[in-house]
N, C-alpha and C. Protein backbone atom coordinates (compact mmCIF):
# COMPACT_ATOMS: atom_id res chain seq x y z
N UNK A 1 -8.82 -20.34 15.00
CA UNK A 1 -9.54 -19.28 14.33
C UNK A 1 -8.85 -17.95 14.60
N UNK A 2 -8.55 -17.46 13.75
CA UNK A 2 -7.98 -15.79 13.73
C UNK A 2 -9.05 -15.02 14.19
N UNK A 3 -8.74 -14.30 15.40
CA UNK A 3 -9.96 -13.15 15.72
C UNK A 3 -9.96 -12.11 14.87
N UNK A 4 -11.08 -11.23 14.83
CA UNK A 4 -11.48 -10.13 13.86
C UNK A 4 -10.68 -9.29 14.99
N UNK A 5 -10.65 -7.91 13.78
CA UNK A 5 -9.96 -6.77 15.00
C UNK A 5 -11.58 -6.29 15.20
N UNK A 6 -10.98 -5.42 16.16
CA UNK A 6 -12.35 -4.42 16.88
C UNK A 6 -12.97 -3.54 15.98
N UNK A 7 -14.21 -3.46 16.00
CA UNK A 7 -14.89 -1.95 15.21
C UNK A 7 -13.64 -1.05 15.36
N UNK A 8 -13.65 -0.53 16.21
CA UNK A 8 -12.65 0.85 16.32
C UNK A 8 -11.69 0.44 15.72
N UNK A 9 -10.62 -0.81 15.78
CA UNK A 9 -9.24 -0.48 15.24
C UNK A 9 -9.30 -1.05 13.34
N UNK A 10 -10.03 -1.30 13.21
CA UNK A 10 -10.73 -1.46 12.04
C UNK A 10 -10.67 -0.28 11.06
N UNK A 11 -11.95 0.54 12.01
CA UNK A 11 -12.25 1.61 11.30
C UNK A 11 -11.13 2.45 11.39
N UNK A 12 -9.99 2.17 12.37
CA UNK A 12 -8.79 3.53 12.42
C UNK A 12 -7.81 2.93 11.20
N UNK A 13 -7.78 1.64 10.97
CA UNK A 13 -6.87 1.14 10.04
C UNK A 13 -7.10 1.70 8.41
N UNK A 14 -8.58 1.61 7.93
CA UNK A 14 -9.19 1.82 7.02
C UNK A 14 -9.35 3.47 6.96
N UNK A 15 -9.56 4.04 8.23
CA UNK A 15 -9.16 5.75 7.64
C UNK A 15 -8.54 6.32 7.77
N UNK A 16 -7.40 5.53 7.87
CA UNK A 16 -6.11 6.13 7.64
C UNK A 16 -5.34 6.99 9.15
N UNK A 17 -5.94 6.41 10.40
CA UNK A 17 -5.36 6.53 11.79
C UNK A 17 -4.34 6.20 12.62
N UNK A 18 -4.05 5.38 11.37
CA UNK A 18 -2.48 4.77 12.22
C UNK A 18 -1.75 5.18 11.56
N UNK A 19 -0.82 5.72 10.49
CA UNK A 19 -0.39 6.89 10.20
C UNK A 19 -0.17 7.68 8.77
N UNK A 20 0.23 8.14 8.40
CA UNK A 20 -0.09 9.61 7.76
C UNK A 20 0.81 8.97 6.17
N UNK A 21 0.35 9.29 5.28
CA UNK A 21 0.61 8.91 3.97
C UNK A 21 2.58 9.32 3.93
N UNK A 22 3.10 8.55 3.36
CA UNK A 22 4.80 9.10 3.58
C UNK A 22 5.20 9.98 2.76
N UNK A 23 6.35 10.63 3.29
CA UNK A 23 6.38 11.81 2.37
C UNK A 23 7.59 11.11 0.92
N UNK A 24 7.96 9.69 1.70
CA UNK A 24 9.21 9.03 0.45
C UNK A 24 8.09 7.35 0.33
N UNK A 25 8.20 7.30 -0.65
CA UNK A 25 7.78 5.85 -0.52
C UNK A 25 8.63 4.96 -0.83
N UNK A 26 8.88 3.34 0.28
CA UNK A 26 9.70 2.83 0.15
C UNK A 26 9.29 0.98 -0.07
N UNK A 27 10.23 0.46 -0.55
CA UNK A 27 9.16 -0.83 -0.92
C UNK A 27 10.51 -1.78 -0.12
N UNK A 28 9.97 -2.65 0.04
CA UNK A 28 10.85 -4.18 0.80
C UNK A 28 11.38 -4.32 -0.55
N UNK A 29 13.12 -4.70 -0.21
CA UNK A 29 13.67 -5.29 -0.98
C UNK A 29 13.97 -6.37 -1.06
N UNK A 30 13.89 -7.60 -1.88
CA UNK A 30 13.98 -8.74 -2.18
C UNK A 30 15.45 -9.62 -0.75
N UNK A 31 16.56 -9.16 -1.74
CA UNK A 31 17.43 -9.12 -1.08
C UNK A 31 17.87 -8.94 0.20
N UNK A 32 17.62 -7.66 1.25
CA UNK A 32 17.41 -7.18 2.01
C UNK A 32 16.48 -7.47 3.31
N UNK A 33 15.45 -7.64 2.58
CA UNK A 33 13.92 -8.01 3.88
C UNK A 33 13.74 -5.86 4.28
N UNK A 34 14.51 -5.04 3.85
CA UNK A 34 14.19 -4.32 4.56
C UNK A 34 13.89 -2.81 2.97
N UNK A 35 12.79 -1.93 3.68
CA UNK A 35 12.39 -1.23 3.25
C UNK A 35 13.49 -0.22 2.22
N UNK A 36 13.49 -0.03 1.35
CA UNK A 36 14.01 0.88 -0.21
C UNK A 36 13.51 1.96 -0.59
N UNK A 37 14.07 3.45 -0.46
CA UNK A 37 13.06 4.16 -0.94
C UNK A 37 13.01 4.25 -2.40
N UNK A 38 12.00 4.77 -3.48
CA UNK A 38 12.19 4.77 -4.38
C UNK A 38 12.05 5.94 -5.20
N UNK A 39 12.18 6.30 -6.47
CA UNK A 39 11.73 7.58 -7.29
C UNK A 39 10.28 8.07 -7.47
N UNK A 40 9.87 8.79 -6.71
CA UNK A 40 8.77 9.44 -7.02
C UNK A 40 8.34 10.72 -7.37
N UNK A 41 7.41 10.88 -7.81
CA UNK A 41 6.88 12.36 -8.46
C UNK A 41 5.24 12.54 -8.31
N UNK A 42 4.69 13.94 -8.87
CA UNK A 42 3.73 14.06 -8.95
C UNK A 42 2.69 13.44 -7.66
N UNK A 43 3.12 13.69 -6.46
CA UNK A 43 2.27 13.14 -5.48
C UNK A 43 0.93 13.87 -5.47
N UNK A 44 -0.18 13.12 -4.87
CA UNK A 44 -1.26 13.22 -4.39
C UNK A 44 -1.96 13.12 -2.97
N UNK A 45 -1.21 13.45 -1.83
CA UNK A 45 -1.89 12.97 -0.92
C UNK A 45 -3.01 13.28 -0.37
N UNK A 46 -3.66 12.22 0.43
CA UNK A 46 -5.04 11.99 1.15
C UNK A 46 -4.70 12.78 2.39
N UNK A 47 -5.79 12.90 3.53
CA UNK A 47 -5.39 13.25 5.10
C UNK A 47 -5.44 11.54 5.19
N UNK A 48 -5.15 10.93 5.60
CA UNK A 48 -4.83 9.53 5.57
C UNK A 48 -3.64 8.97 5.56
N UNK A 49 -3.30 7.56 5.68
CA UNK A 49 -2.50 7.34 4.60
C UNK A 49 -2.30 6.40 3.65
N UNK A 50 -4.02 7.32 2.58
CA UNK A 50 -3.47 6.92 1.18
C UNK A 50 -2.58 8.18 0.48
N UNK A 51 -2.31 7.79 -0.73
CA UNK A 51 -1.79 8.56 -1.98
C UNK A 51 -1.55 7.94 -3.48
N UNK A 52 -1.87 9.30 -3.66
CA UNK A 52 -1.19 8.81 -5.42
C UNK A 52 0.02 9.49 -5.82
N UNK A 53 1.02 8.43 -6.70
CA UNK A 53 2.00 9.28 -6.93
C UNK A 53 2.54 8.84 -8.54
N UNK A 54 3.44 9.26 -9.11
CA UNK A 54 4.16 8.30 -10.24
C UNK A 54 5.68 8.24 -10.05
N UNK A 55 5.94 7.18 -10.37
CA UNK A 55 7.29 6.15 -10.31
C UNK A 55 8.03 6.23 -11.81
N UNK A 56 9.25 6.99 -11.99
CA UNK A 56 9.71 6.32 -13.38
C UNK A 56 10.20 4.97 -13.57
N UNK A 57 10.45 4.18 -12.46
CA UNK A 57 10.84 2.82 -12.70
C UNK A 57 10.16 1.79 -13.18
N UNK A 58 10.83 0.88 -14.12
CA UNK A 58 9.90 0.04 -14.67
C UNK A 58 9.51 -0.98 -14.02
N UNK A 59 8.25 -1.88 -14.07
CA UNK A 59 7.66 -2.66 -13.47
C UNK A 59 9.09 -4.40 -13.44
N UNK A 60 9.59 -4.23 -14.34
CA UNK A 60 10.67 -5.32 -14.56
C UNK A 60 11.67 -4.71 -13.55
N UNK A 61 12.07 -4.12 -13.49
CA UNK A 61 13.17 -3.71 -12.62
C UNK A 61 12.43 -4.15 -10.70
N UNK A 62 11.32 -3.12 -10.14
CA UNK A 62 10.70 -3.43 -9.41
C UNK A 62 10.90 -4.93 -9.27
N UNK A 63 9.85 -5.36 -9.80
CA UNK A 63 9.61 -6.98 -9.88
C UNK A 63 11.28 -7.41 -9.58
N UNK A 64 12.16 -7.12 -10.20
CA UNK A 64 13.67 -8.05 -9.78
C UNK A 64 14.11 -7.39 -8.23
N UNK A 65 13.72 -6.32 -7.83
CA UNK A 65 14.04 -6.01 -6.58
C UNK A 65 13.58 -6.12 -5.26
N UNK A 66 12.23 -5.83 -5.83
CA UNK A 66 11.19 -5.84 -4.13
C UNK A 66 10.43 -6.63 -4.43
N UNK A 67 9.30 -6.99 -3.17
CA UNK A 67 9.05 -7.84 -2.73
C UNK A 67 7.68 -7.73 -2.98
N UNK A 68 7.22 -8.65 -3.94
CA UNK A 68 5.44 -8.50 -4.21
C UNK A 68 4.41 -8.71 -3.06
N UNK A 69 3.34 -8.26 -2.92
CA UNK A 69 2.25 -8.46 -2.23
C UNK A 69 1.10 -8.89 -2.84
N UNK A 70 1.41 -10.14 -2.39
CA UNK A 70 0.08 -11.10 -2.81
C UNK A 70 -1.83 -10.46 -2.63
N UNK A 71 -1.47 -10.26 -1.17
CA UNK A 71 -2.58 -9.60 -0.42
C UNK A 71 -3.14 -8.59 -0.34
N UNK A 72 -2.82 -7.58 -1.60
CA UNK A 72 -3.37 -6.17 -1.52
C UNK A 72 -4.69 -6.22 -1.56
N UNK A 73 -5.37 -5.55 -1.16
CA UNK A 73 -7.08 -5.18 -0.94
C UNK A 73 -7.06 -3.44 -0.08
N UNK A 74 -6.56 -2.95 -1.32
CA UNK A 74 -7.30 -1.16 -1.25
C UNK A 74 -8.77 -1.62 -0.72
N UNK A 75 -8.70 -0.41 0.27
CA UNK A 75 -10.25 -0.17 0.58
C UNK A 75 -10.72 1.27 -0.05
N UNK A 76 -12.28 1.92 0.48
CA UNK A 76 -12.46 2.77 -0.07
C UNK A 76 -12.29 3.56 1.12
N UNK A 77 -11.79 4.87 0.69
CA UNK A 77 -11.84 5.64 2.84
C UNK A 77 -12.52 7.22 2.30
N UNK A 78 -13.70 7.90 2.82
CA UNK A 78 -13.91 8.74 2.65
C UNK A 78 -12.67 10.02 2.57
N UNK A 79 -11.88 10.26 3.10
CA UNK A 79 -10.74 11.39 2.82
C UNK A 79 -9.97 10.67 1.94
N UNK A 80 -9.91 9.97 1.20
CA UNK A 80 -9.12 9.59 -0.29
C UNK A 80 -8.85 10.65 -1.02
N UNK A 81 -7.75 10.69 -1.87
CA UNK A 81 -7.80 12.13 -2.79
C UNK A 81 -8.16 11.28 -4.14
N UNK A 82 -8.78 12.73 -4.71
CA UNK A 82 -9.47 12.03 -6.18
C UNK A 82 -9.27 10.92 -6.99
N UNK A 83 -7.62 11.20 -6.82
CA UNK A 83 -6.83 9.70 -7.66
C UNK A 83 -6.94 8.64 -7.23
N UNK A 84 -7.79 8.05 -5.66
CA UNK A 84 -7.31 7.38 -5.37
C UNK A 84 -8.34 6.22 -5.02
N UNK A 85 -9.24 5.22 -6.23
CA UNK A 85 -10.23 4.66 -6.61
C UNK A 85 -9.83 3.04 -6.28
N UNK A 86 -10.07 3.06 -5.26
CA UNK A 86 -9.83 1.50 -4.30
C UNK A 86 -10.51 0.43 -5.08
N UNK A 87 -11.66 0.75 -5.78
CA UNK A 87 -12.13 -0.18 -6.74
C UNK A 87 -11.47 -0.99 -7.84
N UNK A 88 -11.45 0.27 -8.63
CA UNK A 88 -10.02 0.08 -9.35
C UNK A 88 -8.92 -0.42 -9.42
N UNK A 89 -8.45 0.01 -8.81
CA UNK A 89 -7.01 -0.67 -8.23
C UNK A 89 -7.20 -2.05 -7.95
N UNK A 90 -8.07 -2.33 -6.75
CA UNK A 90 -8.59 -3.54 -6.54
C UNK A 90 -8.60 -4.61 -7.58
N UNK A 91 -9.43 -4.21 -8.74
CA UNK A 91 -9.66 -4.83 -9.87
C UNK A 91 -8.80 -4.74 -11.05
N UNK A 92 -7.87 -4.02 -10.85
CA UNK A 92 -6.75 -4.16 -11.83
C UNK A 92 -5.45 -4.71 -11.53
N UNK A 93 -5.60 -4.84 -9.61
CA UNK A 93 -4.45 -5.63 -9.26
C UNK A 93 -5.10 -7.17 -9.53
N UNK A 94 -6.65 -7.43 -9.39
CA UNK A 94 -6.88 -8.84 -9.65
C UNK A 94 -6.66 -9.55 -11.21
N UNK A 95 -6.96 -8.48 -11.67
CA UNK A 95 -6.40 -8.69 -13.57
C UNK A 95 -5.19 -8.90 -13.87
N UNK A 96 -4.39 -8.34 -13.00
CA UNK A 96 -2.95 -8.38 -13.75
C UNK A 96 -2.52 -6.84 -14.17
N UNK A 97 -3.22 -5.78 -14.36
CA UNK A 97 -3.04 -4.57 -14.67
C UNK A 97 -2.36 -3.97 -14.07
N UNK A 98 -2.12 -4.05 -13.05
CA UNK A 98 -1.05 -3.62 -11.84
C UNK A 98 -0.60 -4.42 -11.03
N UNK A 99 0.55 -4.48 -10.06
CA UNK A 99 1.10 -4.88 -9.36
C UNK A 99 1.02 -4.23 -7.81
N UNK A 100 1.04 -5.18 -7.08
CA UNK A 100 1.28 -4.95 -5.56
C UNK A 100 2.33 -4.87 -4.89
N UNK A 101 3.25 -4.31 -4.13
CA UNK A 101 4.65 -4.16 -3.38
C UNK A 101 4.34 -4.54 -1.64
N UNK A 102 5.06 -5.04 -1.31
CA UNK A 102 4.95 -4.71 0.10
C UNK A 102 5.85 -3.06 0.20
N UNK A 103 5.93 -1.78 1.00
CA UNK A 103 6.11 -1.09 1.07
C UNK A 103 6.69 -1.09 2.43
N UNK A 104 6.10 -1.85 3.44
CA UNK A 104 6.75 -1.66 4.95
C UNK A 104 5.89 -2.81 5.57
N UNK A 105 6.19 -4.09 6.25
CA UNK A 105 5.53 -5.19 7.24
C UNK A 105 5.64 -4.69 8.33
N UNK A 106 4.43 -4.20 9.30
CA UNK A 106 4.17 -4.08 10.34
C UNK A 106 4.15 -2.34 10.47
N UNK A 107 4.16 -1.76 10.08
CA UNK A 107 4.48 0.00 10.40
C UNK A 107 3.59 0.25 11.26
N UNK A 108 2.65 -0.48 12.20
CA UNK A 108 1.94 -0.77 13.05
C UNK A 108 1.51 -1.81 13.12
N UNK A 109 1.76 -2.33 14.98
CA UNK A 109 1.47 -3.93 14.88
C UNK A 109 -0.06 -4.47 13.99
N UNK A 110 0.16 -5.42 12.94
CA UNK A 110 -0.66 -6.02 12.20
C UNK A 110 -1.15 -4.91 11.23
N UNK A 111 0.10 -4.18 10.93
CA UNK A 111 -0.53 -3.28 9.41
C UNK A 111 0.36 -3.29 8.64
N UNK A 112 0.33 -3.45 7.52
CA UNK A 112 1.43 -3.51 6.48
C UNK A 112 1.17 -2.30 5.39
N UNK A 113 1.88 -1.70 4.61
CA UNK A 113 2.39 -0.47 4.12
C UNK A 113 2.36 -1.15 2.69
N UNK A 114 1.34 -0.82 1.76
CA UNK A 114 1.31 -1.48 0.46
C UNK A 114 1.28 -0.43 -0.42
N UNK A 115 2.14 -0.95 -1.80
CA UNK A 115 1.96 0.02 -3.16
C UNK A 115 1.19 -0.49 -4.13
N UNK A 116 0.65 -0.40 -5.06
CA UNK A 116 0.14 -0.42 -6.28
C UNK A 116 1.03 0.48 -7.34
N UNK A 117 1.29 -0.36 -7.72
CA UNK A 117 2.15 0.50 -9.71
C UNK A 117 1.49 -0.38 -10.56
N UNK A 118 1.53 0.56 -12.00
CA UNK A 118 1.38 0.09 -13.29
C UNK A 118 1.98 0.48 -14.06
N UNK A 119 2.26 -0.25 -15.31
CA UNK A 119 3.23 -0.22 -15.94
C UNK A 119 3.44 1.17 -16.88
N UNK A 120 2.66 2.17 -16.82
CA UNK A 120 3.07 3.56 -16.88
C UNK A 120 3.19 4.23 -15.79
N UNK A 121 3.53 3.57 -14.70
CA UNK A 121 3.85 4.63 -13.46
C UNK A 121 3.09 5.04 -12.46
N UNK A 122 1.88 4.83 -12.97
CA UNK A 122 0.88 5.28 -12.10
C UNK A 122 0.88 4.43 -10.83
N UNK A 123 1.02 5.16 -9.70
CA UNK A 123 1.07 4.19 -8.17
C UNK A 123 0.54 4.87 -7.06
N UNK A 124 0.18 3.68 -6.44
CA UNK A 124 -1.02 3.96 -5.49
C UNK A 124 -0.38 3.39 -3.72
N UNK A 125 -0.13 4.01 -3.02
CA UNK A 125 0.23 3.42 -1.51
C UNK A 125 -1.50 3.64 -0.47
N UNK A 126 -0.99 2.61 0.48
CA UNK A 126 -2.22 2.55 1.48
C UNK A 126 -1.85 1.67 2.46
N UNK A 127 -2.55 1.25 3.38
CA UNK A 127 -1.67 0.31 4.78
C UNK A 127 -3.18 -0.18 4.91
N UNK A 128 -2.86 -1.53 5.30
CA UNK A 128 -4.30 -2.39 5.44
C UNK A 128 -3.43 -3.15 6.66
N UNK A 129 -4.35 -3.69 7.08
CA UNK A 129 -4.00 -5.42 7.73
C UNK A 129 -3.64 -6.43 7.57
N UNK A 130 -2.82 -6.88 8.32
CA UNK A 130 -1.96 -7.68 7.79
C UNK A 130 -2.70 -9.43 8.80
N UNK A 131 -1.65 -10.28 8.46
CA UNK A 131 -2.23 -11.45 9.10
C UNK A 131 -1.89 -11.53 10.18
N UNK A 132 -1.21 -10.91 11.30
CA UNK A 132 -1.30 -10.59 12.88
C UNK A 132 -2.02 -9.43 13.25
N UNK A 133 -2.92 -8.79 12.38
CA UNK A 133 -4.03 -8.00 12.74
C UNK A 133 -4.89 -8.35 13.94
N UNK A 134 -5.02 -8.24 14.95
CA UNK A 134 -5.85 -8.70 16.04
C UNK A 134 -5.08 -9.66 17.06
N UNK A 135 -4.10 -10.16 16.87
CA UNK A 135 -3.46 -11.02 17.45
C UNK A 135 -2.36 -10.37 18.45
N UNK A 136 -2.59 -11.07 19.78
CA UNK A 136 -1.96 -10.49 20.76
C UNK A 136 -0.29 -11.01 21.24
């Protein structure tokens, strides 16, 4: 059985306590195993680290380079900036409407560094838990 993490490191994961939205966002490359930064604009950041930003790259290109994330699950975090609707996302990465990136595995033990894009650009980063979350 996988242990749960603690109330506290939980709640520090989800509001954005382990660290600070990036000022480049970078996604795992296929090829590589290791983090890519990419083209961004129009940022949004949270005190957290979520954000919103837009990407001119197309979702086909992405997709041939980096490395999808099966496992995205945006949460909702009170200091979110306006753009940044965990619901949503949530439900448009389960549709197919957007896509998930890994962005960085581990950027704290058992947290992983995730993007959200759609196919006009619109993209969303956040860091959740990963599957050595709690594990010593």
């Amino acid at each position: 059985m996988t242990p749960l993490l603690p109330v506290a490191a939980t709640l520090a994961l989800v509001s954005g306590a382990v660290a600070s939205a990036p000022t480049e966002v970078a996604l795992t490359a296929i090829e590589t195993g290791q983090p890519e930064p990419i083209l961004t604009d129009a940022w949004q950041a949270g005190e957290g680290s979520l954000g919103c930003f837009h990407t001119p790259l197309s979702l086909a290109l992405l997709t041939e380079t980096f490395a999808v994330y099966d496992a995205a699950e945006p949460r909702p975090v009170p200091q979110a900036p306006p753009c940044f609707d965990a619901a949503q996302i949530g439900a448009d990465l389960a549709s197919g409407s957007a896509l998930a990136f890994l962005g960085a595995r581990n950027i704290a033990p058992g947290v992983d560094r995730v993007v959200a894009v759609y196919p006009d650009g619109r993209a969303y980063v956040w860091q959740q838990p990963n599957d050595l979350a709690g594990k010593n």
